[in-house]
Protein backbone atom coordinates (compact mmCIF):
# COMPACT_ATOMS: atom_id res chain seq x y z
CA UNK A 1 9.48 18.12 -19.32
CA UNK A 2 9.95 14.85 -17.93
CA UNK A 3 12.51 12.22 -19.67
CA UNK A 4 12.89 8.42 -18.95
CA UNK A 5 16.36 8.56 -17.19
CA UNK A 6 16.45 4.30 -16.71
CA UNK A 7 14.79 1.14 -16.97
CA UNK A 8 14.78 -1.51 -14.70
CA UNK A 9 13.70 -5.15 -15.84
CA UNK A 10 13.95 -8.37 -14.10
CA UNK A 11 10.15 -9.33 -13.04
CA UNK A 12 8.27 -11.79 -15.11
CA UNK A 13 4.77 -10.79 -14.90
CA UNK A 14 3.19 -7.42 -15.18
CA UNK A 15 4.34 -4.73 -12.51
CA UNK A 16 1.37 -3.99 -10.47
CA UNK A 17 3.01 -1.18 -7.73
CA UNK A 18 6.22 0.85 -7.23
CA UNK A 19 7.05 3.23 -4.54
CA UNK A 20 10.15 5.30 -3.73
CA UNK A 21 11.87 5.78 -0.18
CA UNK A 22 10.93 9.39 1.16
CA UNK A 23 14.25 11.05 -0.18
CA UNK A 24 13.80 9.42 -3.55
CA UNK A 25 17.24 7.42 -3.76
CA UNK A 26 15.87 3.55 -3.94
CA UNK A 27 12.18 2.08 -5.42
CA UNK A 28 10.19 -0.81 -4.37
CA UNK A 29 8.69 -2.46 -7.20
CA UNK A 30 6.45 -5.75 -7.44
CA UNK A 31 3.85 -7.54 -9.64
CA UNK A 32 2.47 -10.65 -10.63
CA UNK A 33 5.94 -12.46 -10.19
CA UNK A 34 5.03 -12.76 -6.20
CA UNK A 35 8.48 -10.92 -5.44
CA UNK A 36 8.90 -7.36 -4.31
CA UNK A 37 12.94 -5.79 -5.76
CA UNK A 38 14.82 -3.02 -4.12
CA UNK A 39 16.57 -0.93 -6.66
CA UNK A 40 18.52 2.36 -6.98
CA UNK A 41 17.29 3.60 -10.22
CA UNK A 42 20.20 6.38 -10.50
CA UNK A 43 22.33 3.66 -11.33
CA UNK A 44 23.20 3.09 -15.09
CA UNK A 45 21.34 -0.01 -16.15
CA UNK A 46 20.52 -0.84 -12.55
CA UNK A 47 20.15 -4.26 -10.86
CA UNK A 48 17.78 -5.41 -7.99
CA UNK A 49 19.32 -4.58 -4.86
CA UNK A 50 17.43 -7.16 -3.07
CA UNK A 51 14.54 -9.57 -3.42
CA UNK A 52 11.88 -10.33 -1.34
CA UNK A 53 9.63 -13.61 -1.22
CA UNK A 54 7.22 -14.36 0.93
CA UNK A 55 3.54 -14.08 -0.92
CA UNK A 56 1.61 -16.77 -2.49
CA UNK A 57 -0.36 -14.65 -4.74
CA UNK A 58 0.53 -11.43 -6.87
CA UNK A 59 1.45 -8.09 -4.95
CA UNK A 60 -0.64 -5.44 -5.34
CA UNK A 61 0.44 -2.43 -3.44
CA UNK A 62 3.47 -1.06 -1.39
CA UNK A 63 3.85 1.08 1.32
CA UNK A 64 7.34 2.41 2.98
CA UNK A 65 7.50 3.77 6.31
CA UNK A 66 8.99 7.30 7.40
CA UNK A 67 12.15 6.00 8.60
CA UNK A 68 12.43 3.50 5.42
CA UNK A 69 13.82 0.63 7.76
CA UNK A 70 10.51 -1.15 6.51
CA UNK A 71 7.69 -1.24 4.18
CA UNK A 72 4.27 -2.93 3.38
CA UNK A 73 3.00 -5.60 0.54
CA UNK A 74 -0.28 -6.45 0.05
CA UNK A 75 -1.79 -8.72 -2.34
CA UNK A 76 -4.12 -11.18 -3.70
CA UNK A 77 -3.27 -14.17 -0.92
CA UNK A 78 -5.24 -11.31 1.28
CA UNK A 79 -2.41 -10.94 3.97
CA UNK A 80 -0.07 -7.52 4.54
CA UNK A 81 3.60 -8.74 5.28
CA UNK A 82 5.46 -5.74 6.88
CA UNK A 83 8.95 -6.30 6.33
CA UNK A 84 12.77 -5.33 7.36
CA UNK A 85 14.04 -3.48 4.24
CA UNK A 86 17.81 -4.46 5.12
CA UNK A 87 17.41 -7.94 6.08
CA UNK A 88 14.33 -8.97 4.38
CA UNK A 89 12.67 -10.89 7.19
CA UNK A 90 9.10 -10.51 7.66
CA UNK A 91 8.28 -8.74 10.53
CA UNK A 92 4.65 -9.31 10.82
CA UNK A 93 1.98 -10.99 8.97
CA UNK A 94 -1.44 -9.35 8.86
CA UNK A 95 -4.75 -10.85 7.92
CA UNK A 96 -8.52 -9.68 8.40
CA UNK A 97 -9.66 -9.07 4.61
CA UNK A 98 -12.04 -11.52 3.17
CA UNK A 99 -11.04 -10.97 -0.28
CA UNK A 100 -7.27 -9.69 -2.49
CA UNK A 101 -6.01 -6.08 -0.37
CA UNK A 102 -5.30 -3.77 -3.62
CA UNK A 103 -3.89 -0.71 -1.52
CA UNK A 104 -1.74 0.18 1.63
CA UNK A 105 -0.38 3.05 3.27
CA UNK A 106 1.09 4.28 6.60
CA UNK A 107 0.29 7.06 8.24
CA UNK A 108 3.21 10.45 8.71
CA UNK A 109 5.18 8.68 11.81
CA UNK A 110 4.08 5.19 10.70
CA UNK A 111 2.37 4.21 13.40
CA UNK A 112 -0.55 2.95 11.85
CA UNK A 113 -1.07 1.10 8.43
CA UNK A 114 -4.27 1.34 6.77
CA UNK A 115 -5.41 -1.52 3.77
CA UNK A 116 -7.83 -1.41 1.03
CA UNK A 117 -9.53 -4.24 0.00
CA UNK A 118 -11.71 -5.53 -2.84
CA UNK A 119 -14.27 -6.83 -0.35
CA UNK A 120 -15.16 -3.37 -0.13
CA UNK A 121 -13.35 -2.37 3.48
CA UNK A 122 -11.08 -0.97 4.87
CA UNK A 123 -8.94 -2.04 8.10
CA UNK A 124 -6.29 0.22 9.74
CA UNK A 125 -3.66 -1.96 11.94
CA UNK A 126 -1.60 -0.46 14.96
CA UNK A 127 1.86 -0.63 13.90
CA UNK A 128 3.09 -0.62 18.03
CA UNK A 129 0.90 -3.43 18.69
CA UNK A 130 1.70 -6.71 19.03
CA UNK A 131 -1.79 -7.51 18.48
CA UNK A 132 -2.46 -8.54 14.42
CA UNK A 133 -6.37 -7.87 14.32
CA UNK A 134 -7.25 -4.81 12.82
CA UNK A 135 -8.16 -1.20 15.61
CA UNK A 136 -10.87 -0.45 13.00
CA UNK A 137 -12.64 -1.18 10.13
CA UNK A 138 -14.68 0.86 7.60
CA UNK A 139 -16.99 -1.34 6.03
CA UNK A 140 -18.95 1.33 3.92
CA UNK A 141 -18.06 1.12 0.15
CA UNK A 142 -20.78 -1.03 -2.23
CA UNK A 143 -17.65 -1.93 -4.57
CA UNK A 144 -13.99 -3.22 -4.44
CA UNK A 145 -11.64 0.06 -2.49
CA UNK A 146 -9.16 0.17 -4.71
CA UNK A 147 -6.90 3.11 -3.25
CA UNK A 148 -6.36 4.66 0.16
CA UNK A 149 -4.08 7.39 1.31
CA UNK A 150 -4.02 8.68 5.03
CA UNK A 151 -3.17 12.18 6.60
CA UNK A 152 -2.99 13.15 10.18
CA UNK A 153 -5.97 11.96 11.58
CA UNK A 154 -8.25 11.17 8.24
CA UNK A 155 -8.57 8.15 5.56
CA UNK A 156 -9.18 8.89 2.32
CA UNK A 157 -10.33 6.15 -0.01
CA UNK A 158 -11.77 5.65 -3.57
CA UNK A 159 -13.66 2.88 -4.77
CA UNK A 160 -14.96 1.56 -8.03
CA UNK A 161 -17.98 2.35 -6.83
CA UNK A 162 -17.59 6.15 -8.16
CA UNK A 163 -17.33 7.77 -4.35
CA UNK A 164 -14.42 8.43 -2.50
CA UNK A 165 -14.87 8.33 1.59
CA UNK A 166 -13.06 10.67 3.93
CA UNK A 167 -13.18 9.07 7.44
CA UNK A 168 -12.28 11.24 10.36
CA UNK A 169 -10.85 7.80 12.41
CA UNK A 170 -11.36 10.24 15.83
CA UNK A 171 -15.56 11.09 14.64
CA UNK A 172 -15.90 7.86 12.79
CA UNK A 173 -18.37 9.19 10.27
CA UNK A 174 -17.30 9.47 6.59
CA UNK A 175 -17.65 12.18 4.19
CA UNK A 176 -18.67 11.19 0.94
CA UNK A 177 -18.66 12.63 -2.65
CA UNK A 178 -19.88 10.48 -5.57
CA UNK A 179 -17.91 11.06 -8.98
CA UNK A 180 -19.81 8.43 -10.80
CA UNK A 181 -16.96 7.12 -12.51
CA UNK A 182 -14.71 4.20 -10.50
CA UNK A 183 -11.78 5.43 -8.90
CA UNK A 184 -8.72 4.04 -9.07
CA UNK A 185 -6.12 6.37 -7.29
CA UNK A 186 -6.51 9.15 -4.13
CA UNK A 187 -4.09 11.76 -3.05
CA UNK A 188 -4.86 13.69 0.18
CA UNK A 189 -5.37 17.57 0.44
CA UNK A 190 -2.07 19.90 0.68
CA UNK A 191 -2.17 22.14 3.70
């Protein structure tokens, strides 16, 4: 049975995305404030850790990478800011999406970040590159892609469009399967 072991409030605005670090021990959260909070929610009526500012439009989605030295925010200014977790700069500034980015995620060793957009695309971003255009984009979906997750070599994403898209980014050729409803989150396969 799962219980409510805290509560953490200091964003004005709806919360639109929270994430945990991979052992579980701090949370990103961020909403329609503009500001993304570091917190340790083990701690009895916990306090943000740390702010960061940086978008000019509400946050959307988060993304932490393996190591958790940085993470991802995406939003409806259309730009990615990858970020320094410890010293809050922003490392790099990503734009390519003609409309808000709803989604993010890195891949297992973080070497590539892949966005989700509501002008129905996706872009996937080398994260060893100093380059800031995007290594490919999926242009596919008929409606807003409103979720992505990423495994070894495959994208997964679901759009409000009622299909979700498994791109093989070595083959390049999606696999489809319509649900007919729209889709709002993705998980990939277990092995």
């Amino acid at each position: 049975m799962l219980r409510e072991t805290s509560t953490m409030k200091a964003h004005q605005g709806s919360v639109l995305a929270v994430t945990f670090n991979s052992d579980g021990n701090y949370c990103l959260s961020a909403g329609d404030d503009r500001r993304i909070l570091l917190w340790n929610p083990r701690r009895e009526n916990p306090e943000p850790l740390k702010a960061y500012t940086g978008h000019s439009n509400r946050i959307l989605g988060l993304a932490i990478t393996s190591g958790n030295a940085a993470f991802a925010s995406c939003g409806g200014d259309r730009q990615i800011h990858v970020w320094a977790v410890t010293s809050g700069r922003v490392l790099r500034r990503l734009a390519g999406h003609e409309q808000r980015i709803n989604a993010v995620a890195f891949n297992g060793d973080s070497s590539v970040l892949v966005s989700a957009s509501y002008d129905c695309s996706v872009r996937c971003w080398d994260c060893r590159s100093r380059a800031n255009a995007p290594i490919q984009a999926m242009d596919d979906a008929t409606d807003s892609v409103s979720a992505i997750a990423i495994g070894e070599h495959t994208v997964y994403a679901a759009s409000t469009d009622g299909v979700t898209r498994c791109h093989d980014r070595r083959a390049g050729s999606p696999v489809r399967d319509t649900v007919a409803s729209p889709l709002t989150t993705i998980r990939p396969p277990r092995h």
